[in-house]
Protein backbone atom coordinates (compact mmCIF):
# COMPACT_ATOMS: atom_id res chain seq x y z
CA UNK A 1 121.66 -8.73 34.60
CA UNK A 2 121.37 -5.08 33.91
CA UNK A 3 120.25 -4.31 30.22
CA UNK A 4 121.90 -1.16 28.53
CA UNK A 5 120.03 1.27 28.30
CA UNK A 6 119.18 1.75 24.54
CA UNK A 7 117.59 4.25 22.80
CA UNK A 8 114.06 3.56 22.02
CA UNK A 9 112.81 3.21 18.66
CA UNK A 10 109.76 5.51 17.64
CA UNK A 11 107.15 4.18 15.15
CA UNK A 12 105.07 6.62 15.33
CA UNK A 13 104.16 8.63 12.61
CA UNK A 14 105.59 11.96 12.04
CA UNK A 15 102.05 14.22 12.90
CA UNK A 16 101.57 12.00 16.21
CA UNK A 17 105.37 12.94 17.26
CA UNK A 18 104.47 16.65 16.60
CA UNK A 19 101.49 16.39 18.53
CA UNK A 20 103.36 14.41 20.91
CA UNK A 21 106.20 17.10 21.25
CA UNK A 22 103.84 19.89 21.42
CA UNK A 23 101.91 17.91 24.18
CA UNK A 24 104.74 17.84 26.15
CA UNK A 25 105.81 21.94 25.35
CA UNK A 26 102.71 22.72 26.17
CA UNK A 27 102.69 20.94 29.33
CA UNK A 28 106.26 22.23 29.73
CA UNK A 29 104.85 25.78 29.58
CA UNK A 30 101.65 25.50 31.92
CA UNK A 31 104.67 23.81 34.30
CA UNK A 32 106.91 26.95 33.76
CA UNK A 33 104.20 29.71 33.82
CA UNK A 34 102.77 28.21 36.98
CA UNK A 35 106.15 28.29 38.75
CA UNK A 36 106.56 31.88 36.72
CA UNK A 37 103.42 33.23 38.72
CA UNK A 38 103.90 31.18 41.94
CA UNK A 39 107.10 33.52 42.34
CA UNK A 40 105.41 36.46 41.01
CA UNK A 41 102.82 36.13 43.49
CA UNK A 42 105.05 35.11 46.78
CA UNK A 43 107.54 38.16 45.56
CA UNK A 44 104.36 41.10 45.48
CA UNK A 45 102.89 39.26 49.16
CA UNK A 46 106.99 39.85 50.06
CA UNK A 47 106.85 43.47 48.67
CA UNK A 48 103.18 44.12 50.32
CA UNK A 49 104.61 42.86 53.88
CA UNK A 50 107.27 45.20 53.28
CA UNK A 51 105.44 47.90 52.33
CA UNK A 52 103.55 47.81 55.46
CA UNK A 53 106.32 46.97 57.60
CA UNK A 54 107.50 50.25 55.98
CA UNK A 55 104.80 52.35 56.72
CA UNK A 56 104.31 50.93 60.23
CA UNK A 57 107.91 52.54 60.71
CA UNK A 58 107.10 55.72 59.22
CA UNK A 59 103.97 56.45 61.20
CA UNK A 60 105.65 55.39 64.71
CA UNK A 61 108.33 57.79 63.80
CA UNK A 62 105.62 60.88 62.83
CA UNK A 63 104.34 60.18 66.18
CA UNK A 64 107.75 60.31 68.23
CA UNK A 65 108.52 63.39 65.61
CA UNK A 66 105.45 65.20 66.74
CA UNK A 67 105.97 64.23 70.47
CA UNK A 68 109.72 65.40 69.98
CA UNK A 69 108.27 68.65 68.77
CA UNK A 70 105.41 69.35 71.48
CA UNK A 71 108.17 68.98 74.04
CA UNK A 72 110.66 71.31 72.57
CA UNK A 73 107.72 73.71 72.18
CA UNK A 74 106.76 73.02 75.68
CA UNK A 75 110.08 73.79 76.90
CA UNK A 76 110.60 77.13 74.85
CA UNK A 77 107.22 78.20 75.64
CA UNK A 78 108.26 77.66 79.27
CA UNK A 79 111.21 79.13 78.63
CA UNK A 80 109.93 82.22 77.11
CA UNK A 81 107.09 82.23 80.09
CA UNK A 82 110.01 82.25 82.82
CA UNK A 83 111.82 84.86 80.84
CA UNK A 84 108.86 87.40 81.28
CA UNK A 85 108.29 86.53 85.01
CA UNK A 86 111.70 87.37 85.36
CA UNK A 87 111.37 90.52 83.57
CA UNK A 88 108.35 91.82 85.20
CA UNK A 89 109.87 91.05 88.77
CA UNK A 90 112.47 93.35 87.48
CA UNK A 91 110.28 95.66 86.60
CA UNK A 92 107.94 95.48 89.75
CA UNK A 93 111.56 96.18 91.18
CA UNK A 94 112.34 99.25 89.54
CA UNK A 95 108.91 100.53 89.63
CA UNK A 96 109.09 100.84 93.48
CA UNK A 97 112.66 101.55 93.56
CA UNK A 98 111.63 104.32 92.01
CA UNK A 99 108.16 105.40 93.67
CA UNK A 100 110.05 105.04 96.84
CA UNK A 101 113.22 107.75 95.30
CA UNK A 102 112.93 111.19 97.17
CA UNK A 103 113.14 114.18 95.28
CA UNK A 104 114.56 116.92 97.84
CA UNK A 105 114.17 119.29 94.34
CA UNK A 106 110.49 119.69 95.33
CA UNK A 107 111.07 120.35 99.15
CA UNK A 108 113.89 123.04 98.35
CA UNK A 109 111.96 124.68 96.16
CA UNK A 110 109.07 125.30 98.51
CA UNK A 111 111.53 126.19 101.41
CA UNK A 112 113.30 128.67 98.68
CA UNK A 113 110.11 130.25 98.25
CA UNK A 114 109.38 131.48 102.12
CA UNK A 115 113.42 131.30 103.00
CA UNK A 116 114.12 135.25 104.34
CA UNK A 117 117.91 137.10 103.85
CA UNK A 118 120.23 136.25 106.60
CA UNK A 119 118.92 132.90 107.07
CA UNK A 120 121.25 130.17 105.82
CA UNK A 121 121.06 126.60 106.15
CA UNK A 122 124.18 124.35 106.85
CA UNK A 123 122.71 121.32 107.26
CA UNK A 124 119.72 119.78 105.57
CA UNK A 125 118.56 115.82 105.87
CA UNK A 126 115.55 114.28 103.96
CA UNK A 127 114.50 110.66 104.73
CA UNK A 128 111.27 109.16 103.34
CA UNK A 129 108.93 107.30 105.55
CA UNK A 130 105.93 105.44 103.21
CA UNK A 131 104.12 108.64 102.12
CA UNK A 132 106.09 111.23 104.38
CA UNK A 133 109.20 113.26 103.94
CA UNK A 134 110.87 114.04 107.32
CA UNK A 135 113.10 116.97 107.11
CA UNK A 136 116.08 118.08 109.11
CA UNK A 137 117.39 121.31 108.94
CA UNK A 138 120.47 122.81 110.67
CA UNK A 139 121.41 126.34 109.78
CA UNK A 140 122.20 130.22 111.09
CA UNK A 141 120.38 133.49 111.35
CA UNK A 142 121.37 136.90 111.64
CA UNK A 143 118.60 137.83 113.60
CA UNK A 144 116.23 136.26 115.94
CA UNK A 145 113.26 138.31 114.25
CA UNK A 146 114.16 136.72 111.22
CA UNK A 147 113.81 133.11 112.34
CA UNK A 148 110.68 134.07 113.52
CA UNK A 149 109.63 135.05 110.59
CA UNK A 150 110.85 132.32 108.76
CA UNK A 151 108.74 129.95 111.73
CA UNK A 152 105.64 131.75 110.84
CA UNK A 153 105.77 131.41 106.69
CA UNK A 154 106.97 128.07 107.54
CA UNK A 155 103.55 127.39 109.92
CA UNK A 156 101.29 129.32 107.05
CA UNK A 157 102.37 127.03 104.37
CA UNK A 158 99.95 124.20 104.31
CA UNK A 159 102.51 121.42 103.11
CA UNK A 160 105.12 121.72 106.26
CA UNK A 161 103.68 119.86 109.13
CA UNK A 162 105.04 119.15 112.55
CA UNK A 163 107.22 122.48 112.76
CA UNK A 164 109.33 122.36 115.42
CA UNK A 165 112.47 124.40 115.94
CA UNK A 166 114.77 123.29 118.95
CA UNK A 167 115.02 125.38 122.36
CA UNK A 168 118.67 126.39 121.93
CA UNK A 169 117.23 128.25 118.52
CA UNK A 170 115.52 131.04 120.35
CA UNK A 171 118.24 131.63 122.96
CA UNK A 172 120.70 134.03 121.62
CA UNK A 173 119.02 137.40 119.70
CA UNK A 174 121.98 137.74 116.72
CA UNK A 175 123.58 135.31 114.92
CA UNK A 176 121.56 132.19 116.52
CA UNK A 177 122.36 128.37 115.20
CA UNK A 178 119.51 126.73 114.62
CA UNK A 179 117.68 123.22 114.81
CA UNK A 180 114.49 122.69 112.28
CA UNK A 181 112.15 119.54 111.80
CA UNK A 182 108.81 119.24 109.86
CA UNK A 183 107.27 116.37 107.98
CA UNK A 184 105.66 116.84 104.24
CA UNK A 185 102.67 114.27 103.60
CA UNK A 186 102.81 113.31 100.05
CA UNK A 187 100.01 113.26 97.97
CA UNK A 188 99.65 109.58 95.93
């Protein structure tokens, strides 16, 4: 047999039920403020893991920032290096494209210089060998005796060397064709 449950009778006296009741409050605080900083302590160890899960993170991706940035720097430094090489080839290019140009200016103005009347060239050819011009020279003059001369200012010039006029230019004595070459040695 199962007795109802009934509700117990206090005969206490009033001061022991307030002590009583503020037994159990108090206990029902200390209960309460333990569970209070159970949670506050388990939720700042949660917020301390993250925090260093957090900053873990942020230093691996400094680190794959900063290797990120080396190689792009690496690559337009490269880049930039390759770029220059390419320009100073060019340049290297140019620069003996251009040492190796021949300027037939200075030649014809030394041949203008000793060149007599009645001589007149119809033919002139200037190819550049390293540091040597080699001339060709076809022309006409009115006069053997003029040819001549123009052999002899020709041989007393010091920068014409190699003079050497074909045989057919000494055949006729008027109005002879002929056949010239010299060298000039350049001076570097």
């Amino acid at each position: 047999m199962q007795l109802a449950k009934q509700p117990l009778i206090n005969l206490l006296p009033e001061r022991e039920k307030k002590e009583l009741f503020l037994e159990k409050t108090k206990k029902l605080v200390i209960i309460l403020g333990n569970i209070f900083l159970v949670t506050l302590t388990c939720l700042i160890l949660l917020l301390f893991t993250i925090q260093i899960y957090i900053n873990g993170e942020v230093k691996s991706e400094i680190i794959i920032l900063e290797q990120t940035k080396k190689t792009y720097e690496k690559t337009e430094a490269q880049n930039l290096q390759n770029e220059i090489k390419k320009h100073n080839r060019d340049l290297l290019r140019l620069n003996k494209f251009y040492k190796d140009q021949l300027y037939p200016s200075d030649v014809l103005e030394k041949l203008s210089e000793i060149i007599p009347q009645e001589i007149y060239f119809t033919n002139l050819s200037f190819k550049k060998e390293g540091n040597t011009i080699k001339a060709t020279i076809s022309g006409f003059s009115k006069t053997r005796e003029r040819l001549t001369f123009f052999r002899k200012e020709l041989e007393g010039k010091n920068i014409f060397k190699n003079i050497n006029f074909s045989q057919e230019s000494w055949i006729k004595p008027v109005n002879a064709d002929f056949h010239l070459t010299f060298e000039i040695v350049l001076v570097q």
